[in-house]
PDB file of N, CA and C in Angstrom:
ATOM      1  N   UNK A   1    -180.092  40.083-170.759  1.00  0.00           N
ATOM      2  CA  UNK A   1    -178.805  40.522-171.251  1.00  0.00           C
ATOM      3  C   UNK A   1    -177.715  39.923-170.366  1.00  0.00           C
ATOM      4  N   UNK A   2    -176.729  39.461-170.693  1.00  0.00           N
ATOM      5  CA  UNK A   2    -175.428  38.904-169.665  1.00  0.00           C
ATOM      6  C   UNK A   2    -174.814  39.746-169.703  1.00  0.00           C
ATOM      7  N   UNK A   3    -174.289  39.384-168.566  1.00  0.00           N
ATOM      8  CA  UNK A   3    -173.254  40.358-167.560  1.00  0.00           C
ATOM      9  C   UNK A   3    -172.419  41.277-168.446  1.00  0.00           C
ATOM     10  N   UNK A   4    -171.894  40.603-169.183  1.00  0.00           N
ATOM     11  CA  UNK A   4    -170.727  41.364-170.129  1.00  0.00           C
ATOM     12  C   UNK A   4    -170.712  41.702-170.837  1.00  0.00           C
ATOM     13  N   UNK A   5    -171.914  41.297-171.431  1.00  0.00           N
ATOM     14  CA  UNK A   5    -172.677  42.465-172.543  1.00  0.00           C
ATOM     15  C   UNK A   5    -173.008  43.839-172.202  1.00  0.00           C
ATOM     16  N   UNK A   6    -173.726  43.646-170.177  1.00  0.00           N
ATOM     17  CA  UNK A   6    -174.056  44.933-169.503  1.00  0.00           C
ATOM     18  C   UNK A   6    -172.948  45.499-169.519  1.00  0.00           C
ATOM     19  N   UNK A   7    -171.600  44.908-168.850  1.00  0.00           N
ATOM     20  CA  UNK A   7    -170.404  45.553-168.635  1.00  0.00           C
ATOM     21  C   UNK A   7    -169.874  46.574-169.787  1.00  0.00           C
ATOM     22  N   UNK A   8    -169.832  46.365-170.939  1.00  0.00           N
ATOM     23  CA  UNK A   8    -169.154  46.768-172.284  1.00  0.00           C
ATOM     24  C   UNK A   8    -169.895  47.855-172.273  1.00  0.00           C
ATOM     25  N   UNK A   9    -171.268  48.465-171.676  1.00  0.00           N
ATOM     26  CA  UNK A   9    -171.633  49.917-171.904  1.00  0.00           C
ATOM     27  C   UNK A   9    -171.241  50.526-170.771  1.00  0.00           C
ATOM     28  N   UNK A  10    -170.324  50.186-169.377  1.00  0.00           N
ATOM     29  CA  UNK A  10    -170.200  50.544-168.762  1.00  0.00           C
ATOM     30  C   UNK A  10    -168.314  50.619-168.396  1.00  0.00           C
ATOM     31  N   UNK A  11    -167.637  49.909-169.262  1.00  0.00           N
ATOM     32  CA  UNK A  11    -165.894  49.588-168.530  1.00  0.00           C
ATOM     33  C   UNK A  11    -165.542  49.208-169.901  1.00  0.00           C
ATOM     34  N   UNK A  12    -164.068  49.718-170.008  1.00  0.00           N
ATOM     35  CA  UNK A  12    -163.516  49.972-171.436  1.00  0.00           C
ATOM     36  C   UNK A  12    -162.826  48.536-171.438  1.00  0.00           C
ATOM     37  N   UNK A  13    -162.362  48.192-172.504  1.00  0.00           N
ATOM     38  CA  UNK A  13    -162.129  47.052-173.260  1.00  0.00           C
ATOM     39  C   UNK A  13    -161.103  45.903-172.339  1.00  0.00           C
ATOM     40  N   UNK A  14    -160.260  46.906-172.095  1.00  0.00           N
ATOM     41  CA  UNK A  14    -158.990  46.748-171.110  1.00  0.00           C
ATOM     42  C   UNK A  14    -159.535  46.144-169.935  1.00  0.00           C
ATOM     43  N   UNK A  15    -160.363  46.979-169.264  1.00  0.00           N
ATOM     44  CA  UNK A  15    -160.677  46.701-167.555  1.00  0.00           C
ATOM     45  C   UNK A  15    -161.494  44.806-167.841  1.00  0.00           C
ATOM     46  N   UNK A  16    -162.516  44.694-169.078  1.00  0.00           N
ATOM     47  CA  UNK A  16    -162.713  43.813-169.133  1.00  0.00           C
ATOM     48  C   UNK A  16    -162.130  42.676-169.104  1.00  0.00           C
ATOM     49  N   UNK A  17    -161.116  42.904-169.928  1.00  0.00           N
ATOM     50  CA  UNK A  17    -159.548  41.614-169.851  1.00  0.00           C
ATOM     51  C   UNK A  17    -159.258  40.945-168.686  1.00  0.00           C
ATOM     52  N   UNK A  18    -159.242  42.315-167.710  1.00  0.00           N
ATOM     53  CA  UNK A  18    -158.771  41.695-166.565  1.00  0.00           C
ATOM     54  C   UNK A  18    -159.845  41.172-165.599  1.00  0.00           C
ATOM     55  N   UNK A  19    -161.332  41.000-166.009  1.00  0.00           N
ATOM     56  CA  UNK A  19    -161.768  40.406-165.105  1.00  0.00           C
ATOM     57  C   UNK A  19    -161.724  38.874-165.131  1.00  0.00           C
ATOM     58  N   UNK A  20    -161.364  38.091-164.172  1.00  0.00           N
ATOM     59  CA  UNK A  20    -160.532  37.319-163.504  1.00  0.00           C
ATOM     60  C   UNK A  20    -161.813  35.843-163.558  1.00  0.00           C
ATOM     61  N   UNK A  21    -163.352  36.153-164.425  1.00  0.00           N
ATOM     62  CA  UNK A  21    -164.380  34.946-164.875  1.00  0.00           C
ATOM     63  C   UNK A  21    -165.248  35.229-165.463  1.00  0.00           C
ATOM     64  N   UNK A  22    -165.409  34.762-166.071  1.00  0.00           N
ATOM     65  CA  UNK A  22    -166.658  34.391-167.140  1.00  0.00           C
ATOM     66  C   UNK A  22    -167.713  33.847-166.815  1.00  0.00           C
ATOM     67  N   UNK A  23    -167.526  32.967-165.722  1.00  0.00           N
ATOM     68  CA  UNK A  23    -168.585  31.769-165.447  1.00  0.00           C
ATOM     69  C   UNK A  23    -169.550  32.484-165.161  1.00  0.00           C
ATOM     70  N   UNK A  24    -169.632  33.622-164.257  1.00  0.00           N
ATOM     71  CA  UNK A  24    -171.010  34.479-164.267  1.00  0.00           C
ATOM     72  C   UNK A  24    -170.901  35.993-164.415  1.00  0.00           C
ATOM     73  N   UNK A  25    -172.063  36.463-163.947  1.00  0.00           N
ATOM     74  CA  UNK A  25    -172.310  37.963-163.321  1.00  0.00           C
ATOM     75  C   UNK A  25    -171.274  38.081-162.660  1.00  0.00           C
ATOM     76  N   UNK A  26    -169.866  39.262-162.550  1.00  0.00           N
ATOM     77  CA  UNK A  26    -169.143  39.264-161.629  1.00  0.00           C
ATOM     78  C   UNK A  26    -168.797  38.522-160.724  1.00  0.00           C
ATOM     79  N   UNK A  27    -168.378  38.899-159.285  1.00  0.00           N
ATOM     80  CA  UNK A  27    -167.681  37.831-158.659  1.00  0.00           C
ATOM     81  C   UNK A  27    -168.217  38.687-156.868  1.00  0.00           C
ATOM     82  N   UNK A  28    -167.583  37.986-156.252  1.00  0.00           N
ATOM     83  CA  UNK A  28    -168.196  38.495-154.699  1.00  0.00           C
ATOM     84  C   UNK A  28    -167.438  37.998-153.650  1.00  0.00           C
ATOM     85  N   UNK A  29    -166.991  39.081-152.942  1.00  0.00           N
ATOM     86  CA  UNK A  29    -165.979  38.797-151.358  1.00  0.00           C
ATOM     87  C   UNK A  29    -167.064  39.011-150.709  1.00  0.00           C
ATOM     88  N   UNK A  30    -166.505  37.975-149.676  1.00  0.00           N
ATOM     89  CA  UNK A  30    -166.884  37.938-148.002  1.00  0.00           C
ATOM     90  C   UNK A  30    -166.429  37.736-146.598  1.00  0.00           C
ATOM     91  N   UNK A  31    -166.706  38.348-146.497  1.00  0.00           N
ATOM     92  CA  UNK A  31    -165.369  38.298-144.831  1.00  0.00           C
ATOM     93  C   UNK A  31    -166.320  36.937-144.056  1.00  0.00           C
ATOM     94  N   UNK A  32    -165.042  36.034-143.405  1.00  0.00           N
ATOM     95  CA  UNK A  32    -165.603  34.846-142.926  1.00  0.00           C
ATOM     96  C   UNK A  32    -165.451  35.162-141.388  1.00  0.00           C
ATOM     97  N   UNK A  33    -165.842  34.418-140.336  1.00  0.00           N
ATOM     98  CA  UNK A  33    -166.026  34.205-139.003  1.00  0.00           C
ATOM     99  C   UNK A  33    -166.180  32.470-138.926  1.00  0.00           C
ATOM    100  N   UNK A  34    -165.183  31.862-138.399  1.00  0.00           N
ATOM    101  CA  UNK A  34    -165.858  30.361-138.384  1.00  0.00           C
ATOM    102  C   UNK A  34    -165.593  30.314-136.536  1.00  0.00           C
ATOM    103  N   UNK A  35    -166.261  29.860-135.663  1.00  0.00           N
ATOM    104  CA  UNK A  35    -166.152  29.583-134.601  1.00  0.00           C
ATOM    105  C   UNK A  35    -166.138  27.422-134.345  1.00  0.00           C
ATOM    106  N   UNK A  36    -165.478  27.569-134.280  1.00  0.00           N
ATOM    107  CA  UNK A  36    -165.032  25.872-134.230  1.00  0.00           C
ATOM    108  C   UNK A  36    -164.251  25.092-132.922  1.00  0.00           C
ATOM    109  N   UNK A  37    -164.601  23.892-132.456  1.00  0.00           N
ATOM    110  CA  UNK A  37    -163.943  23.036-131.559  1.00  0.00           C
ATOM    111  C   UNK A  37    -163.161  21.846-132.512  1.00  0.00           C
ATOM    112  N   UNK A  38    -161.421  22.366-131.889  1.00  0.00           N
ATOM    113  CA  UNK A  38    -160.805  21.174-132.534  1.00  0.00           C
ATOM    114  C   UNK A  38    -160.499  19.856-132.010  1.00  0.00           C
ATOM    115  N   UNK A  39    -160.082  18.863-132.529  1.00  0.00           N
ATOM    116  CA  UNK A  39    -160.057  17.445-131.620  1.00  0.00           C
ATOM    117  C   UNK A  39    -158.280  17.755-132.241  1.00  0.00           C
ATOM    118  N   UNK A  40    -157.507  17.183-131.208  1.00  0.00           N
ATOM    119  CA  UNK A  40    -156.056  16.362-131.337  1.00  0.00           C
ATOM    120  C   UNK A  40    -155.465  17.940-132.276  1.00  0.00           C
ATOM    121  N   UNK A  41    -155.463  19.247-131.889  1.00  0.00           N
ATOM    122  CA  UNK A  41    -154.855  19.950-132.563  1.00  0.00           C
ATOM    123  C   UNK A  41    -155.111  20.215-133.969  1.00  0.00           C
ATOM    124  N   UNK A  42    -156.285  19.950-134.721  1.00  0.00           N
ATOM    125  CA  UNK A  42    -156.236  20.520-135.877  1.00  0.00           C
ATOM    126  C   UNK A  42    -156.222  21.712-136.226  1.00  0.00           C
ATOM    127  N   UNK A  43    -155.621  21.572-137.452  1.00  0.00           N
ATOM    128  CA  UNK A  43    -155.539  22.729-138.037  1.00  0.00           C
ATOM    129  C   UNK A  43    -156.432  23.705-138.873  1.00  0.00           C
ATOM    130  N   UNK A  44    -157.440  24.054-138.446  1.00  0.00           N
ATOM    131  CA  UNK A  44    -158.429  24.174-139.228  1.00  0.00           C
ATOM    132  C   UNK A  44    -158.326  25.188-140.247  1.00  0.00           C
ATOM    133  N   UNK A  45    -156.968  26.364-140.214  1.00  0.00           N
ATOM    134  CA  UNK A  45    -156.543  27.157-141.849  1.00  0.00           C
ATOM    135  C   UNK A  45    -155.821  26.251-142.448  1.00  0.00           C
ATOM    136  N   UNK A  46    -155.603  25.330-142.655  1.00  0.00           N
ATOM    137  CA  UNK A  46    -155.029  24.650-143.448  1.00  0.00           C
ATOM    138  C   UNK A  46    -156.092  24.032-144.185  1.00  0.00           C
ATOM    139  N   UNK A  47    -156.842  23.641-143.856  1.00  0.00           N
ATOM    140  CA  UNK A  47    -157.832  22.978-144.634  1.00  0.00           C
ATOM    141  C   UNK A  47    -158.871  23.783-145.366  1.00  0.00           C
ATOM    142  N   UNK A  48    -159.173  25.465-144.575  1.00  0.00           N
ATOM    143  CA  UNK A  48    -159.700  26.191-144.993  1.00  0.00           C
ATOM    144  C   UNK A  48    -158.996  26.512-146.518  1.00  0.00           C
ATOM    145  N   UNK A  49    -157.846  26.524-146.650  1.00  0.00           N
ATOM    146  CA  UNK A  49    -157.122  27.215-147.971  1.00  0.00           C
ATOM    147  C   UNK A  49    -157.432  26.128-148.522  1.00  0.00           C
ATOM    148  N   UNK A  50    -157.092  24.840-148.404  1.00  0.00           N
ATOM    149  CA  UNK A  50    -157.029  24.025-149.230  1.00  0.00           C
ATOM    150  C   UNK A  50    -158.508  23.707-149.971  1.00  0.00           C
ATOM    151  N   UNK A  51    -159.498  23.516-149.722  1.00  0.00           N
ATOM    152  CA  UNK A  51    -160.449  23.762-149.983  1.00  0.00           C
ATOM    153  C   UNK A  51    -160.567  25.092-151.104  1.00  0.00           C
ATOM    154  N   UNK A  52    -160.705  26.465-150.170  1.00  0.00           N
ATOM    155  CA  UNK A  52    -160.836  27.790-151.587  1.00  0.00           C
ATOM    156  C   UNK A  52    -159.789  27.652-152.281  1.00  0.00           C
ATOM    157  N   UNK A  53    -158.315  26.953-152.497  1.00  0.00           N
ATOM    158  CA  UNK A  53    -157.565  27.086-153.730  1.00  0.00           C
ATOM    159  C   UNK A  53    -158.744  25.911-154.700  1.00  0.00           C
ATOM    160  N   UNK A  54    -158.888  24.697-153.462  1.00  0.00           N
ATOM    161  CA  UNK A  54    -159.412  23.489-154.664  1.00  0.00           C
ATOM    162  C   UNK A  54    -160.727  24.270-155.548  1.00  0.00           C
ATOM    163  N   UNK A  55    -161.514  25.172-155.133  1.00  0.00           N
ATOM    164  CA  UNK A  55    -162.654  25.873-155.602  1.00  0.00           C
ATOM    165  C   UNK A  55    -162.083  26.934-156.378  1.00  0.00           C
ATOM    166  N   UNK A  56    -160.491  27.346-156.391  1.00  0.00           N
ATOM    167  CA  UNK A  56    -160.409  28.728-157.438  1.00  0.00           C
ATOM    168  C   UNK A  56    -160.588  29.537-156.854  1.00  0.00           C
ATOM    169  N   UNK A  57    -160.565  30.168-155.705  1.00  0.00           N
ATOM    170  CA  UNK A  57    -161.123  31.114-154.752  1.00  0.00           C
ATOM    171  C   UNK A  57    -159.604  31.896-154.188  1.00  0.00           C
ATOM    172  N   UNK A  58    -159.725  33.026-154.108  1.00  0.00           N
ATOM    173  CA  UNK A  58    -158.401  33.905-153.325  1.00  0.00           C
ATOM    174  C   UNK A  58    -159.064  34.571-151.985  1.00  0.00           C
ATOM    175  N   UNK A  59    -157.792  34.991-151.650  1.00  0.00           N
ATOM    176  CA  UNK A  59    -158.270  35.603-150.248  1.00  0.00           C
ATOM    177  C   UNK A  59    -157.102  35.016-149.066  1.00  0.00           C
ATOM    178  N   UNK A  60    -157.710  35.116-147.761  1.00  0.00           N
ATOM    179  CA  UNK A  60    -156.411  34.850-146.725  1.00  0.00           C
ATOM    180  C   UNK A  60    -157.384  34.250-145.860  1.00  0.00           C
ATOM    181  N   UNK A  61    -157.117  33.299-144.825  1.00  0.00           N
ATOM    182  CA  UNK A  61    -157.455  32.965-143.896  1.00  0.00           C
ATOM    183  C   UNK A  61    -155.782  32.864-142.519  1.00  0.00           C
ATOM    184  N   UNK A  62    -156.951  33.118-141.320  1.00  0.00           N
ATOM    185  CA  UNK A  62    -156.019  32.784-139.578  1.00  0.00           C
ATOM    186  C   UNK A  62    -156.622  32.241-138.990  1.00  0.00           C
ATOM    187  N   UNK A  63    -155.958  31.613-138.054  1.00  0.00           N
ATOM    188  CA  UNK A  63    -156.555  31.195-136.444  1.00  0.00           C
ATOM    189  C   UNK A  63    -156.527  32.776-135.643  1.00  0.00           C
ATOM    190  N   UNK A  64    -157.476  32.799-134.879  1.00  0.00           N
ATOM    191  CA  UNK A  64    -157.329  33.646-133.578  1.00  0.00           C
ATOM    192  C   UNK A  64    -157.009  33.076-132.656  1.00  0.00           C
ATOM    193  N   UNK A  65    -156.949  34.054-131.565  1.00  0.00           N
ATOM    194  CA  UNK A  65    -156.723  33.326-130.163  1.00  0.00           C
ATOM    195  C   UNK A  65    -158.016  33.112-129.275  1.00  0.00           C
ATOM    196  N   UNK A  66    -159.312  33.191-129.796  1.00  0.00           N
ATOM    197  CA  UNK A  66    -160.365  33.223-129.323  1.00  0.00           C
ATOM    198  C   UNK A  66    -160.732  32.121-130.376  1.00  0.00           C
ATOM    199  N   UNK A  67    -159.847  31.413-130.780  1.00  0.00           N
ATOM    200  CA  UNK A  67    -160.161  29.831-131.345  1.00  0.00           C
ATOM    201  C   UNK A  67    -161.577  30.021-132.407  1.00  0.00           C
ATOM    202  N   UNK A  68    -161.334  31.077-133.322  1.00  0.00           N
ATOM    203  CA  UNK A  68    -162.241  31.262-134.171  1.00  0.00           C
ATOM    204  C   UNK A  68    -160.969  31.108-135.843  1.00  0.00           C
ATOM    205  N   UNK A  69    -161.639  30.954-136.557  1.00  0.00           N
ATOM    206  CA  UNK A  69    -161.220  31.171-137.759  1.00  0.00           C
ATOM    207  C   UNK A  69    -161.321  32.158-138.574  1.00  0.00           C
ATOM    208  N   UNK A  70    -160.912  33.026-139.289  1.00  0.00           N
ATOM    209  CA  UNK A  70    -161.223  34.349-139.866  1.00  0.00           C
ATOM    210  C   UNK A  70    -160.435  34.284-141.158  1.00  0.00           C
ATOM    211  N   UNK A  71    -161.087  35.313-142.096  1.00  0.00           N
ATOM    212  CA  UNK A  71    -160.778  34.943-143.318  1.00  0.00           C
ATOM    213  C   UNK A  71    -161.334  35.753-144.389  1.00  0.00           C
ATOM    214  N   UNK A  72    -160.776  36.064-145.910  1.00  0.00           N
ATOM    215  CA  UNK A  72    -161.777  36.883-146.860  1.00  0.00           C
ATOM    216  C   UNK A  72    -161.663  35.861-147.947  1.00  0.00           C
ATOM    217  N   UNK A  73    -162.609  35.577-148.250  1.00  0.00           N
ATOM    218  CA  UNK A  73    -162.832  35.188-149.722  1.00  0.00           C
ATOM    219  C   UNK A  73    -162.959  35.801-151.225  1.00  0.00           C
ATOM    220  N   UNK A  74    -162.460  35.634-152.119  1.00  0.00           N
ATOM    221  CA  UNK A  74    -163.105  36.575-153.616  1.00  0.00           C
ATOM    222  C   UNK A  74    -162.791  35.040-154.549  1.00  0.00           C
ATOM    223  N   UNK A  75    -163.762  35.437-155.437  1.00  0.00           N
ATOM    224  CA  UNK A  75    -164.013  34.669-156.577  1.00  0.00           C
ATOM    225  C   UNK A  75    -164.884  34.708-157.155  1.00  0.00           C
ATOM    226  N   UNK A  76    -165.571  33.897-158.414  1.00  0.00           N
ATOM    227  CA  UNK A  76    -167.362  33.752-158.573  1.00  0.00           C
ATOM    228  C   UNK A  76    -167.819  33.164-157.584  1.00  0.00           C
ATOM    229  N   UNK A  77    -169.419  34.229-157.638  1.00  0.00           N
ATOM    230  CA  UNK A  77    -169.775  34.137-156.764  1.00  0.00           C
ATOM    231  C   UNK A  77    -170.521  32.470-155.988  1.00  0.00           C
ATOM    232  N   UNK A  78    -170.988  31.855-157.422  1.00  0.00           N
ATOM    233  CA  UNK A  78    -171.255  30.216-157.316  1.00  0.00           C
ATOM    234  C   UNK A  78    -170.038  29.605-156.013  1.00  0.00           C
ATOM    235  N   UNK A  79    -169.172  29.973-156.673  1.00  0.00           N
ATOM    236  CA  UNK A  79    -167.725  29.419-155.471  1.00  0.00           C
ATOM    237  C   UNK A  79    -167.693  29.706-154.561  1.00  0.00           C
ATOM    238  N   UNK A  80    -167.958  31.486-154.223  1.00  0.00           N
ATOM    239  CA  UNK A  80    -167.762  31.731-152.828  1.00  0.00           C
ATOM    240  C   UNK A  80    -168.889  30.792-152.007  1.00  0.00           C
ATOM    241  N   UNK A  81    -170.177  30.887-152.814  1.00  0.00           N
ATOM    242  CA  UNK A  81    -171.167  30.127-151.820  1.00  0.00           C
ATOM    243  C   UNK A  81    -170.872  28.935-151.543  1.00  0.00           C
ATOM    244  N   UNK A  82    -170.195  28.097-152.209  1.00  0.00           N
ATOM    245  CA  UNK A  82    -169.826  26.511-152.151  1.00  0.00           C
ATOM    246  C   UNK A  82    -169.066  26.788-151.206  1.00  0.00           C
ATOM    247  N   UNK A  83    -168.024  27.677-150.959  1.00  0.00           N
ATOM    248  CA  UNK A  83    -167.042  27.228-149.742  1.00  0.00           C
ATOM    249  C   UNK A  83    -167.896  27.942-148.324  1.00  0.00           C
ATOM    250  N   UNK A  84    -168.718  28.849-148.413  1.00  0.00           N
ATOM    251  CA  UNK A  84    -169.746  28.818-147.369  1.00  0.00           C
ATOM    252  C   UNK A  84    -170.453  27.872-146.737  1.00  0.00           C
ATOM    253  N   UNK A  85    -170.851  27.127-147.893  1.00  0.00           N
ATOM    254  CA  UNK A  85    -171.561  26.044-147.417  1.00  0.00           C
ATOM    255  C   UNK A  85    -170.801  24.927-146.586  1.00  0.00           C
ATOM    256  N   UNK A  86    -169.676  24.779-147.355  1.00  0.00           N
ATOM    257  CA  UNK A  86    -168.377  23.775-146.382  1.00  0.00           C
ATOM    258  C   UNK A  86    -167.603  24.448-145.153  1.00  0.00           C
ATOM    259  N   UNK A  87    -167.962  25.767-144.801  1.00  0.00           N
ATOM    260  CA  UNK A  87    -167.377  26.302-143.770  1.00  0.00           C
ATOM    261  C   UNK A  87    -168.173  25.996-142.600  1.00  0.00           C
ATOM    262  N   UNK A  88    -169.790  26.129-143.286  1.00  0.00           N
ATOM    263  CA  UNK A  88    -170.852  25.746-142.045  1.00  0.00           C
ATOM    264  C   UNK A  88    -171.266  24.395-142.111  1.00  0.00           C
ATOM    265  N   UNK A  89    -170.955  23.772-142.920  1.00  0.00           N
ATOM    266  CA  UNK A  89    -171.413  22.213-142.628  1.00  0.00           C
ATOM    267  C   UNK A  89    -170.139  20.847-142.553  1.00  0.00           C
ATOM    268  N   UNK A  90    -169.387  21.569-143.071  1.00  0.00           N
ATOM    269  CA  UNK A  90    -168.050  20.353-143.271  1.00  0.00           C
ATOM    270  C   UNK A  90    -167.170  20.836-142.440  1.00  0.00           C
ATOM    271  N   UNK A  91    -166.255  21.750-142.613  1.00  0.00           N
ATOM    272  CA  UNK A  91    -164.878  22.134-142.221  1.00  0.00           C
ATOM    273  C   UNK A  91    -164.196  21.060-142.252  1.00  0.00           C
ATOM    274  N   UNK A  92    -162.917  20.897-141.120  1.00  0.00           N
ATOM    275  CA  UNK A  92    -161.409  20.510-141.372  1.00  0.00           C
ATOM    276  C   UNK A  92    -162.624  18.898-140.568  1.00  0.00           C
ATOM    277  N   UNK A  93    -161.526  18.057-140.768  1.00  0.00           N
ATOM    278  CA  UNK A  93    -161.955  16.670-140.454  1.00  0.00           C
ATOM    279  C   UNK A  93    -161.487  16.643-138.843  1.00  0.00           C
ATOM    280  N   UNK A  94    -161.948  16.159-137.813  1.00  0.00           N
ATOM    281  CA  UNK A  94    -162.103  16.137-136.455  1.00  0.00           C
ATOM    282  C   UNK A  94    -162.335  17.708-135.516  1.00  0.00           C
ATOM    283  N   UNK A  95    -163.041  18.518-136.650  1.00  0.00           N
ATOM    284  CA  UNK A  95    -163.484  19.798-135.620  1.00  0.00           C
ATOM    285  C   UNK A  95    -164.972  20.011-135.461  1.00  0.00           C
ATOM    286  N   UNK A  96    -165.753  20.373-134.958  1.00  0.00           N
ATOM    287  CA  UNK A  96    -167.089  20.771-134.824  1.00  0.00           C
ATOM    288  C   UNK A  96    -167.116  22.214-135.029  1.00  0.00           C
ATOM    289  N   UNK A  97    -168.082  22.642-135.982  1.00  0.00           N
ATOM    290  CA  UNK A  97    -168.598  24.013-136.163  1.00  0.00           C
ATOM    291  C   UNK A  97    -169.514  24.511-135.317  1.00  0.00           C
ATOM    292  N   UNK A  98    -169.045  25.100-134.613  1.00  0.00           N
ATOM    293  CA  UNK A  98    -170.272  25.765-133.729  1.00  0.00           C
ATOM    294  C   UNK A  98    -170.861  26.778-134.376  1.00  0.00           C
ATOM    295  N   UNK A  99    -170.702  27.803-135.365  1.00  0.00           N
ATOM    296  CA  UNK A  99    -171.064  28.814-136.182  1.00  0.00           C
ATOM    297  C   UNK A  99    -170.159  29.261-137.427  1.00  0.00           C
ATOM    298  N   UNK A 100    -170.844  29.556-138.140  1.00  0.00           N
ATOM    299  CA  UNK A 100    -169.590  30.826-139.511  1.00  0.00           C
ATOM    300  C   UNK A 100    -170.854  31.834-139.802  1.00  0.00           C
ATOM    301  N   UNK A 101    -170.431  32.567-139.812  1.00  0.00           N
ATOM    302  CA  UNK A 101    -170.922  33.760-140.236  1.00  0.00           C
ATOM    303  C   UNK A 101    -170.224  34.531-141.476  1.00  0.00           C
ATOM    304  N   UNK A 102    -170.912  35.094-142.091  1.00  0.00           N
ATOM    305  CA  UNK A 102    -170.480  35.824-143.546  1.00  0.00           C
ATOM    306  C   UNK A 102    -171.185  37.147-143.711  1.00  0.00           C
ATOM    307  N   UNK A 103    -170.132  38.235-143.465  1.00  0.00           N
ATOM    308  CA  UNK A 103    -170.275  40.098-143.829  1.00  0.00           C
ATOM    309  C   UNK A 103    -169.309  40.392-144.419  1.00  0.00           C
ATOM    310  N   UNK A 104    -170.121  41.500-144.854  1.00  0.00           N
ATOM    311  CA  UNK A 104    -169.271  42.706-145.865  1.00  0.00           C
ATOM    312  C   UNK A 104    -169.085  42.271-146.987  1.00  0.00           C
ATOM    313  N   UNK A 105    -170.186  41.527-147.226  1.00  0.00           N
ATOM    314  CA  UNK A 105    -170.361  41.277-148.574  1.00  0.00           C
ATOM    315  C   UNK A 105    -170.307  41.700-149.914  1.00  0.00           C
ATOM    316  N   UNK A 106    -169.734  41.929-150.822  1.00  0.00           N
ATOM    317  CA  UNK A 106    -170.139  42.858-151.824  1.00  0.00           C
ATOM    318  C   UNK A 106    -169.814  42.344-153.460  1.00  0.00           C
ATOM    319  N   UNK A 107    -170.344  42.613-154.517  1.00  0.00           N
ATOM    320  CA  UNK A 107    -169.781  42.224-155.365  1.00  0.00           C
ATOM    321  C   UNK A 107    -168.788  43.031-156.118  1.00  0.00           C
ATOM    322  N   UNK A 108    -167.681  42.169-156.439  1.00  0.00           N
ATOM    323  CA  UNK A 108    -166.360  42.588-156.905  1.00  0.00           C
ATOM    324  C   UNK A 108    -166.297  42.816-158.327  1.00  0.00           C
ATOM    325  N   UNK A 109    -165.210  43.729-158.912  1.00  0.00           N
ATOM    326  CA  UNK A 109    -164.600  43.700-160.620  1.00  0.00           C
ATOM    327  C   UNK A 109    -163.325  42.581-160.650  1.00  0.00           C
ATOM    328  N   UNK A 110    -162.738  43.318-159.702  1.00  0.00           N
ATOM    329  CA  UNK A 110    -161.021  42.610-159.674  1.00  0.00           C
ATOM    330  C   UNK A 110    -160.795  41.875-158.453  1.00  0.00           C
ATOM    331  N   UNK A 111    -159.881  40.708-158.290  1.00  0.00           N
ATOM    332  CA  UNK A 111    -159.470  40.437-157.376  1.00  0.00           C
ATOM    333  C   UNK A 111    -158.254  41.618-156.455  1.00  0.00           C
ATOM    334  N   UNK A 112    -158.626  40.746-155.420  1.00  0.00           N
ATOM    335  CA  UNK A 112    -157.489  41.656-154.479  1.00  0.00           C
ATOM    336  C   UNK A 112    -156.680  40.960-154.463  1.00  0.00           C
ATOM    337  N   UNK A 113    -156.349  39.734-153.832  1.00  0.00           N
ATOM    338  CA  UNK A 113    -155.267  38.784-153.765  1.00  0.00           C
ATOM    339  C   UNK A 113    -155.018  38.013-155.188  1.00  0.00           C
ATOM    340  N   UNK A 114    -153.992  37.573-155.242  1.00  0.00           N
ATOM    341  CA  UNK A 114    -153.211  36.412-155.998  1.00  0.00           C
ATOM    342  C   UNK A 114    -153.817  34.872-155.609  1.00  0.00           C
ATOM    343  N   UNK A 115    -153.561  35.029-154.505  1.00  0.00           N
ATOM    344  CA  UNK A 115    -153.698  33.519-153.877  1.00  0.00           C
ATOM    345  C   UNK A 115    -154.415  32.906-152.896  1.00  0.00           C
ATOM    346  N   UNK A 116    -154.922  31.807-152.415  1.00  0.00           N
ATOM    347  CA  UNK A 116    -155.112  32.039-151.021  1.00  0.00           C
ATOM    348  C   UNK A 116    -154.304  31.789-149.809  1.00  0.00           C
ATOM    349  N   UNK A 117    -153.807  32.659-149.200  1.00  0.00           N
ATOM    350  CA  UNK A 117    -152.680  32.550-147.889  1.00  0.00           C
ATOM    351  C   UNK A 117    -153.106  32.450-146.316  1.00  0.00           C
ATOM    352  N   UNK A 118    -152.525  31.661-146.061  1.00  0.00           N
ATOM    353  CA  UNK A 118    -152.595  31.594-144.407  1.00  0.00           C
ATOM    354  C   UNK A 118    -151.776  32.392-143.595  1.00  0.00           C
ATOM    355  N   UNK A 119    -152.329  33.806-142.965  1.00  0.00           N
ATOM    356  CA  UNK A 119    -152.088  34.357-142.227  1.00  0.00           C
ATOM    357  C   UNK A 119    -151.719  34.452-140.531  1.00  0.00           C
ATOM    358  N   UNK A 120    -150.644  34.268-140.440  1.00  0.00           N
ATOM    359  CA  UNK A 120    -149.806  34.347-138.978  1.00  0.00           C
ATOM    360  C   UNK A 120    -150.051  35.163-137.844  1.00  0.00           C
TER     361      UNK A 120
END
């Protein structure tokens, strides 16, 4: 049975409208952790957004001051994993990943954010 066939015995007509894809089974946030070494000052939330907007993905990403990256993701869930995968194997161009980690996983109805924003 697909997803939204399950959904329709469970969420009225309306709530369906607003879910935010089709492409699968619901959708899924994850809180990010990227621990990274930059070369020549990069920026490594900048490239983080640019990336989850290029994937369709909302949520916020920051720098810390413990030179980690932090961040939530929502979208389908196919997407969130694609930008997982580029958090731990690609990132921004002249940084090294030393780790990312991904909690608090869960699967979503609605988005929380609009967009994805870089947080100050």
């Amino acid at each position: 049975m697909k997803f939204l066939e399950r959904c329709k015995e469970c969420f009225s007509a309306s709530t369906l409208r607003e879910m935010p894809w089709t492409e699968e089974p619901g959708g899924l946030q994850s809180k990010v952790s990227q621990r990274v070494r930059h070369d020549l000052g990069t920026k490594q939330q900048h490239f983080f957004q640019a990336e989850g907007k290029k994937l369709g993905l909302v949520g916020w990403v920051q720098n810390t001051d413990q030179g980690t990256v932090q961040g939530r993701l929502q979208g389908p869930t196919s997407k969130v994993r694609h930008m997982q995968e580029w958090l731990e194997t690609k990132g921004s161009p002249k940084s090294h990943i030393d780790r990312a980690s991904f909690h608090n996983e869960k699967v979503i109805v609605k988005l929380d954010y609009a967009d994805f924003q870089i947080v100050k």
